[in-house]
N, C-alpha and C. Protein backbone atom coordinates (compact mmCIF):
# COMPACT_ATOMS: atom_id res chain seq x y z
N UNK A 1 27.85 5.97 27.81
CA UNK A 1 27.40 6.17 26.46
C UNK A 1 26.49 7.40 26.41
N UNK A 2 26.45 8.06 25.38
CA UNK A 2 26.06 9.23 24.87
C UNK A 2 25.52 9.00 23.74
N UNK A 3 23.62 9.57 23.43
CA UNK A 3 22.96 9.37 22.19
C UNK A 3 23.25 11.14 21.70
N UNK A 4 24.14 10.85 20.43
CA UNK A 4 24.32 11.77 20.06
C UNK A 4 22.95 12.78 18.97
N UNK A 5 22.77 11.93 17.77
CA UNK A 5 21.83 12.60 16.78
C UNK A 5 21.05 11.60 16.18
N UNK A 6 20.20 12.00 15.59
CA UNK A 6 19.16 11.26 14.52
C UNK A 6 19.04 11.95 13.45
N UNK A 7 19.48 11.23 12.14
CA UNK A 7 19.56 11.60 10.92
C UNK A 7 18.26 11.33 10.08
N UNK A 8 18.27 11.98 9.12
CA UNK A 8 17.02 12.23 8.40
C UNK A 8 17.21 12.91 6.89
N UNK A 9 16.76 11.99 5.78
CA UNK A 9 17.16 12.54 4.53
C UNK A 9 16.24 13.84 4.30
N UNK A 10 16.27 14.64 3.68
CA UNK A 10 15.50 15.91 3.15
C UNK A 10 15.26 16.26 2.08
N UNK A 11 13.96 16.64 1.34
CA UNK A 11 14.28 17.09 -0.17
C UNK A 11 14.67 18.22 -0.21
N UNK A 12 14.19 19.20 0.74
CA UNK A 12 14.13 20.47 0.90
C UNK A 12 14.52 21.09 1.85
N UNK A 13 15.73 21.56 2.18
CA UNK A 13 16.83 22.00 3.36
C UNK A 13 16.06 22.93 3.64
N UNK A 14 15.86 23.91 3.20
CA UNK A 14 14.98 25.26 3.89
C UNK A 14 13.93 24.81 3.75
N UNK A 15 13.19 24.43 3.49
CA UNK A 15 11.67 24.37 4.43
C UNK A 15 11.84 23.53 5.76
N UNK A 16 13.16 22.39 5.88
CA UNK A 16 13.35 21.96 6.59
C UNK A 16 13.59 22.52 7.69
N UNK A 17 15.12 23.42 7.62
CA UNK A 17 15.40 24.44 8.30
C UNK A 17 14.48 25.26 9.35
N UNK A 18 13.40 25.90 8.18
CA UNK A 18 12.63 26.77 8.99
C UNK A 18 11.90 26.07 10.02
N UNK A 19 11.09 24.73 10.00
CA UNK A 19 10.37 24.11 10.53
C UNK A 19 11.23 24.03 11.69
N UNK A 20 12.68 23.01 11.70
CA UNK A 20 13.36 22.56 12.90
C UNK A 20 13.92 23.73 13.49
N UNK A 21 13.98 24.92 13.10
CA UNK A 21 15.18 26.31 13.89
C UNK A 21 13.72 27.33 13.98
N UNK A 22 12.89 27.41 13.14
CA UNK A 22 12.14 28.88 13.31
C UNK A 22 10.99 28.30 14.19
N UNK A 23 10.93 27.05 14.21
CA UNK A 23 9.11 26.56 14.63
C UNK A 23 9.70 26.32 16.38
N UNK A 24 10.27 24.84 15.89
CA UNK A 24 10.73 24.17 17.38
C UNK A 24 11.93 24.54 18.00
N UNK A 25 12.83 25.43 17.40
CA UNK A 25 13.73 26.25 18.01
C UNK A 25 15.20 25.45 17.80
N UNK A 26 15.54 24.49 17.34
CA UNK A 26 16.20 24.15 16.99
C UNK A 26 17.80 25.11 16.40
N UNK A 27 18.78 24.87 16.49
CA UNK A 27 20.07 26.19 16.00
C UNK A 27 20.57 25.36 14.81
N UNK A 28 21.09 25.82 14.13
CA UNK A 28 22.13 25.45 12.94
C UNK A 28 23.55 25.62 13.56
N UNK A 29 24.09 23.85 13.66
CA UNK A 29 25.37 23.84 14.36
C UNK A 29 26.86 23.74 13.24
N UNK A 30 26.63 23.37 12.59
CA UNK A 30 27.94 23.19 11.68
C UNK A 30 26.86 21.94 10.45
N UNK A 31 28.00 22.51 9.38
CA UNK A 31 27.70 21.85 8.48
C UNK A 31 29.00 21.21 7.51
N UNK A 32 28.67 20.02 6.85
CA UNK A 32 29.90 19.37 6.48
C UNK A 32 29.67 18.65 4.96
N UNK A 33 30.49 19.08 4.15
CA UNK A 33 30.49 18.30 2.65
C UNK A 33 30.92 16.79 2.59
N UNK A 34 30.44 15.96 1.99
CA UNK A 34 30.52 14.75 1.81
C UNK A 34 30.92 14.52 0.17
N UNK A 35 31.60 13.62 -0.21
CA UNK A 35 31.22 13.31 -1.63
C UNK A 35 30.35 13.58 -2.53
N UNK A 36 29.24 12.79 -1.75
CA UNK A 36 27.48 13.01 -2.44
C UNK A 36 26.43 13.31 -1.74
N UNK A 37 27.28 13.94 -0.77
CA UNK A 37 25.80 14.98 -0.29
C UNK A 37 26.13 15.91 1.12
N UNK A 38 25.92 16.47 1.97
CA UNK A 38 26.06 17.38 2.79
C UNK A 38 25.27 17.22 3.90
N UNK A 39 25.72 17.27 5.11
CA UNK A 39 25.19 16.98 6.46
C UNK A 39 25.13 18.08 7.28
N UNK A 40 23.25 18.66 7.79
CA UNK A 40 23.47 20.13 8.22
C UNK A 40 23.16 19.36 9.50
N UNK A 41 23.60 19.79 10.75
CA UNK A 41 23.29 19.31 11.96
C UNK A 41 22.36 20.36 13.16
N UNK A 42 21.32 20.29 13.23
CA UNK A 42 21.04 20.99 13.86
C UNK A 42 20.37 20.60 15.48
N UNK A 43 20.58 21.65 16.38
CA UNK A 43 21.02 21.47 17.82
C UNK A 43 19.89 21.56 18.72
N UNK A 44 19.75 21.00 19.29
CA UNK A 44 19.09 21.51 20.84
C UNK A 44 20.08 21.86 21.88
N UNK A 45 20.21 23.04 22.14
CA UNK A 45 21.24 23.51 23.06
C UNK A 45 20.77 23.67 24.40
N UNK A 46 19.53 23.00 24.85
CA UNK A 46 19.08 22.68 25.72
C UNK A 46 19.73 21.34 26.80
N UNK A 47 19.93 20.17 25.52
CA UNK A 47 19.93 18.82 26.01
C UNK A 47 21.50 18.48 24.87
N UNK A 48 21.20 19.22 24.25
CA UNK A 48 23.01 19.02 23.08
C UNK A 48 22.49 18.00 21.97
N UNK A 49 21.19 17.35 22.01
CA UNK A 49 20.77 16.30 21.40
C UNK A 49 20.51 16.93 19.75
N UNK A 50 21.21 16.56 18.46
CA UNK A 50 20.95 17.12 17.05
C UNK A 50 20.37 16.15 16.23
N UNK A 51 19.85 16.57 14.97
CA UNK A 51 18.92 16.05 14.07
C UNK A 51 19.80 16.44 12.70
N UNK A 52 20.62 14.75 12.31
CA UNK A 52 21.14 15.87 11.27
C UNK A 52 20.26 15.92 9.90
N UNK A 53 20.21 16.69 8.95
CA UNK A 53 19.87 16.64 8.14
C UNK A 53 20.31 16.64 7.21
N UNK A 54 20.20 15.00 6.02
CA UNK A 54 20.95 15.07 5.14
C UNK A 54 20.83 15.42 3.82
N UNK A 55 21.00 16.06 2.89
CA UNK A 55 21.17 16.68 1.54
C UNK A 55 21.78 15.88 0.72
N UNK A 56 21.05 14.82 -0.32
CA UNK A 56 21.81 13.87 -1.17
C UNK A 56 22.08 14.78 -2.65
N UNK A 57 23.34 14.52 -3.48
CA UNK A 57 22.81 15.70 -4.70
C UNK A 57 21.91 15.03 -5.12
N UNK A 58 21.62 13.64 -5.52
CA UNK A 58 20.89 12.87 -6.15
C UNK A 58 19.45 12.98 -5.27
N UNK A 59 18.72 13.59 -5.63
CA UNK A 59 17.25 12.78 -4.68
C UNK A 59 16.58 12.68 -5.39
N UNK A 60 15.20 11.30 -5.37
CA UNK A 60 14.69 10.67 -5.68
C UNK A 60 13.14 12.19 -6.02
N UNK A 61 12.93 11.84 -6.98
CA UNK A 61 11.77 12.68 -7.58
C UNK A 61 10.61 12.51 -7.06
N UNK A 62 10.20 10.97 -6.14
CA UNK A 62 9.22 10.76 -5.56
C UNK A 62 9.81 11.66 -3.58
N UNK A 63 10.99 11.45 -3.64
CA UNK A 63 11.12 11.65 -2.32
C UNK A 63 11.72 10.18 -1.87
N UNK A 64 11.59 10.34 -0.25
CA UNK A 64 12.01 9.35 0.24
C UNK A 64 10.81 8.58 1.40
N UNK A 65 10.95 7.36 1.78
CA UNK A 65 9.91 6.61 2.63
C UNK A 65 10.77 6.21 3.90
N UNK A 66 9.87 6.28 4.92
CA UNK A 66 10.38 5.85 6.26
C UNK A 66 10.04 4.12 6.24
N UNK A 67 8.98 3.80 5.47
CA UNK A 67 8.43 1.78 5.61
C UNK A 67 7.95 2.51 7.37
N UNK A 68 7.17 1.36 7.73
CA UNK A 68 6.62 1.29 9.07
C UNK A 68 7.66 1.02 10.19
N UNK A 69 8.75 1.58 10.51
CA UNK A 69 9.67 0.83 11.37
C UNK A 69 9.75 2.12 12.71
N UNK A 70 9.70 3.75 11.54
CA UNK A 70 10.02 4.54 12.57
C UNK A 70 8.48 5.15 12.89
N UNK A 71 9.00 6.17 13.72
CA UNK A 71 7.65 5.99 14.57
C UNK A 71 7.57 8.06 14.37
N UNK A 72 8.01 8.51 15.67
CA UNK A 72 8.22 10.05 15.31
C UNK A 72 9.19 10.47 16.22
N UNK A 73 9.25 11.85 15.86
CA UNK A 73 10.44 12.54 17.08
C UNK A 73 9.85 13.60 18.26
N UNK A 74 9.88 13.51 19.23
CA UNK A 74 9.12 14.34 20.33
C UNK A 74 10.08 15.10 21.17
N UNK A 75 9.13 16.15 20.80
CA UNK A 75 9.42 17.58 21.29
C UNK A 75 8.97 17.96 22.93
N UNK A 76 9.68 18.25 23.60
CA UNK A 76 8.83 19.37 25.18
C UNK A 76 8.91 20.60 24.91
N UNK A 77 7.62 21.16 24.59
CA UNK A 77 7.44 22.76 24.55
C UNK A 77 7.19 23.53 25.94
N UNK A 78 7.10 24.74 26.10
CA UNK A 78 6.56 24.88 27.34
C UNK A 78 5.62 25.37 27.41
N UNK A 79 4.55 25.95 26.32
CA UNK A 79 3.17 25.81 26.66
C UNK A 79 2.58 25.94 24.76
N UNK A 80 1.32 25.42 24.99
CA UNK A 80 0.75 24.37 23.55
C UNK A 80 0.41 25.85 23.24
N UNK A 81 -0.35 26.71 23.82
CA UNK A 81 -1.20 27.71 22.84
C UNK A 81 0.09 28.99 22.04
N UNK A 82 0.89 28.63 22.89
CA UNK A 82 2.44 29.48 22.25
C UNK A 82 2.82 28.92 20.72
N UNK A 83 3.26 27.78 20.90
CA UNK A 83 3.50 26.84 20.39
C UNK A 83 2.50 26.55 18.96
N UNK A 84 1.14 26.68 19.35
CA UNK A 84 0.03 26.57 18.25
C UNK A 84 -0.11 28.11 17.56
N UNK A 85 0.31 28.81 18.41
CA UNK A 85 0.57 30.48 17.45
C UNK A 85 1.51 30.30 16.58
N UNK A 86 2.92 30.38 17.23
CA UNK A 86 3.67 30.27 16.37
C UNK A 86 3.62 29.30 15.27
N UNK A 87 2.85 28.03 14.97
CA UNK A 87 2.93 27.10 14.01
C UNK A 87 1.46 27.97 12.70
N UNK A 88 1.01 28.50 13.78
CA UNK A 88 -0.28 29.24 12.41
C UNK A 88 0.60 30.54 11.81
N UNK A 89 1.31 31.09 12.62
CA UNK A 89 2.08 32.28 11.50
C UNK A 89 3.07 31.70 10.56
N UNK A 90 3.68 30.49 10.71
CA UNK A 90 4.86 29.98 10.22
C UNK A 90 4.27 29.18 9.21
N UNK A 91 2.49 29.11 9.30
CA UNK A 91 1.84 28.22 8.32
C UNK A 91 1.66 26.69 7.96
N UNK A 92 2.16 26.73 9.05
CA UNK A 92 1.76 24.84 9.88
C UNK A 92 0.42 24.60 10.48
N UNK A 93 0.08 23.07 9.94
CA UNK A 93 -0.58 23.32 10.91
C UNK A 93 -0.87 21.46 11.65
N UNK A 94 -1.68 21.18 12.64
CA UNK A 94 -1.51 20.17 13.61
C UNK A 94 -2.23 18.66 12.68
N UNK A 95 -1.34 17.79 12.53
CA UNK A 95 -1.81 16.66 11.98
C UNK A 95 -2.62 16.16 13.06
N UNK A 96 -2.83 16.06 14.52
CA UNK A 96 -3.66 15.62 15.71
C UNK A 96 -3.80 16.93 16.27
N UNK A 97 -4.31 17.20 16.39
CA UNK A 97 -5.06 18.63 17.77
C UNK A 97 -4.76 17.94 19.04
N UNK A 98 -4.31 19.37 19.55
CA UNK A 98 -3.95 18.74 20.92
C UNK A 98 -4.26 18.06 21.96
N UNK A 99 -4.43 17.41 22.65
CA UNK A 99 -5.07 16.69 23.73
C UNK A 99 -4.80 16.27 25.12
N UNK A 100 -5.67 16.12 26.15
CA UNK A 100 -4.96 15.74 27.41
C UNK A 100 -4.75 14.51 27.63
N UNK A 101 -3.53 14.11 28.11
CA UNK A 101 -3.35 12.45 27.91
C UNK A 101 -3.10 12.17 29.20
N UNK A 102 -3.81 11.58 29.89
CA UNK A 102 -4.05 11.06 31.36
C UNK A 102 -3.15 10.41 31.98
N UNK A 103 -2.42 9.52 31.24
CA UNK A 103 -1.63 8.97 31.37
C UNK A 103 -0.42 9.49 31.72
N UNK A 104 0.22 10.34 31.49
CA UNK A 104 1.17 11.82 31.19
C UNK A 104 0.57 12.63 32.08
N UNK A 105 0.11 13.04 32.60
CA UNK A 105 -0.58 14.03 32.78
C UNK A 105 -0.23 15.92 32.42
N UNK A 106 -0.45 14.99 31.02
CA UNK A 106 -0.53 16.59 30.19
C UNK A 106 -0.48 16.73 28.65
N UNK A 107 -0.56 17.52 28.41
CA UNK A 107 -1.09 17.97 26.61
C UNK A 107 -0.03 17.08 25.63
N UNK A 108 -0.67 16.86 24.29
CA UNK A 108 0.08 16.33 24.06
C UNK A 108 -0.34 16.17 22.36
N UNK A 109 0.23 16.49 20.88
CA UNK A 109 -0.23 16.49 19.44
C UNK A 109 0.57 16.36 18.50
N UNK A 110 0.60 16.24 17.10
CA UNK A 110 1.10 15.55 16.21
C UNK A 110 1.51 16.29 15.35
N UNK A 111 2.18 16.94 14.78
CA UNK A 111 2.14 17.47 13.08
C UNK A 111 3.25 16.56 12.61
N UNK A 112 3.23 16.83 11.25
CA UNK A 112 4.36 16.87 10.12
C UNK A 112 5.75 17.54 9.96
N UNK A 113 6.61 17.86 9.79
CA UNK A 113 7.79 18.38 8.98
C UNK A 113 7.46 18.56 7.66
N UNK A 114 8.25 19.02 7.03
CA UNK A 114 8.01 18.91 5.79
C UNK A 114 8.51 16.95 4.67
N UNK A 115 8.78 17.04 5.37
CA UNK A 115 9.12 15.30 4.62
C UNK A 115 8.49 14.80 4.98
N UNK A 116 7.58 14.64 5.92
CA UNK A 116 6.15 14.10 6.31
C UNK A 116 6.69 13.09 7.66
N UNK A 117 7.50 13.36 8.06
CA UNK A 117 7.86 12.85 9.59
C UNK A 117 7.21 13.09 10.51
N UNK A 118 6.19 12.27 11.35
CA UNK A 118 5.57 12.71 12.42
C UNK A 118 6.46 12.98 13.83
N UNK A 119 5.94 14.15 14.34
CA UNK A 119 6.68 15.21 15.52
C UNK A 119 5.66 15.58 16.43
N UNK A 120 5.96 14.53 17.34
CA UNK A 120 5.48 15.21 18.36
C UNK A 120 5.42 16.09 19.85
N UNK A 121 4.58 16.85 19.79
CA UNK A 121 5.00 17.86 20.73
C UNK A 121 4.24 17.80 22.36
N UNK A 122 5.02 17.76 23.31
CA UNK A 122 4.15 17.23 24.55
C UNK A 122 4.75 18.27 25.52
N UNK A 123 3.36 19.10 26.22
CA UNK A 123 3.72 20.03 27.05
C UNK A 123 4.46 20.05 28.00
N UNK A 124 5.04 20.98 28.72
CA UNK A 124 5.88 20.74 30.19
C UNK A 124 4.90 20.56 31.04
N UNK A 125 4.95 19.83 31.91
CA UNK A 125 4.32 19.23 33.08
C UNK A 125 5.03 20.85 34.22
C-alpha cells in the first residue's frame, strides 16, 4: 500500500498556491475538472506525496471548518532561519516560534496556510 494525497477544500487557490509551491516548495502537478469543482494537486517530488486542493464553485461565505478531528500537516525543511526568511518576504508569519524539542532532537514551529490549517515545520536532523 501506497499513501497517496491529502485533500483540502480552499477558498482561495492562489493564495493557496503561493503558500504550498512558493513558501514550502511544493510543484503544481496536474489539474482536473469535476462537475462542481476542480482538483489542483500539488507535489512533493521529493517523497511523490500531494496535497490536493479542492476548488468548490459553490463556497460557503463563512469558509470552511476542520471540527477538532484534524490535527496539521508537517513539513522537513532543511534549515529554520532559511525557511523563516523566506516566510517574512512572502509575508507569513509563525503561529509558534520556533523551538528545540528534546524529544526530536531538533527545531521545530507552527504557522497557518491560508485556510487556517496548522503546518508544521520540523528541521532536518
Amino acid at each position: 500500500m501506497k499513501f497517496l494525497h491529502a485533500m483540502i477544500r480552499v477558498k482561495k487557490p492562489d493564495e493557496s498556491i503561493k503558500f504550498y509551491c512558493d513558501l514550502l516548495g511544493l510543484k503544481e502537478d496536474r489539474k482536473i475538472r469535476l462537475e462542481d469543482c476542480y482538483l489542483l494537486y500539488l507535489k512533493d517530488e521529493k517523497t511523490g506525496f500531494e496535497i490536493e486542493l479542492t476548488i468548490n464553485d459553490y463556497i460557503p461565505k463563512t469558509g470552511y471548518t476542520n471540527g477538532d478531528a484534524f490535527g496539521h500537516f508537517a513539513f522537513e525543511v532543511e534549515d529554520m532561519e532559511k525557511i523563516a526568511k523566506r516566510m517574512h518576504n512572502l509575508g507569513y508569519a509563525f503561529e509558534i516560534e520556533p523551538f528545540y524539542m528534546s524529544e526530536i532532537k531538533t527545531r521545530i514551529c507552527f504557522l497557518l496556510d491560508p485556510d487556517g490549517n496548522q503546518i508544521e515545520l520540523i528541521e532536518k536532523r
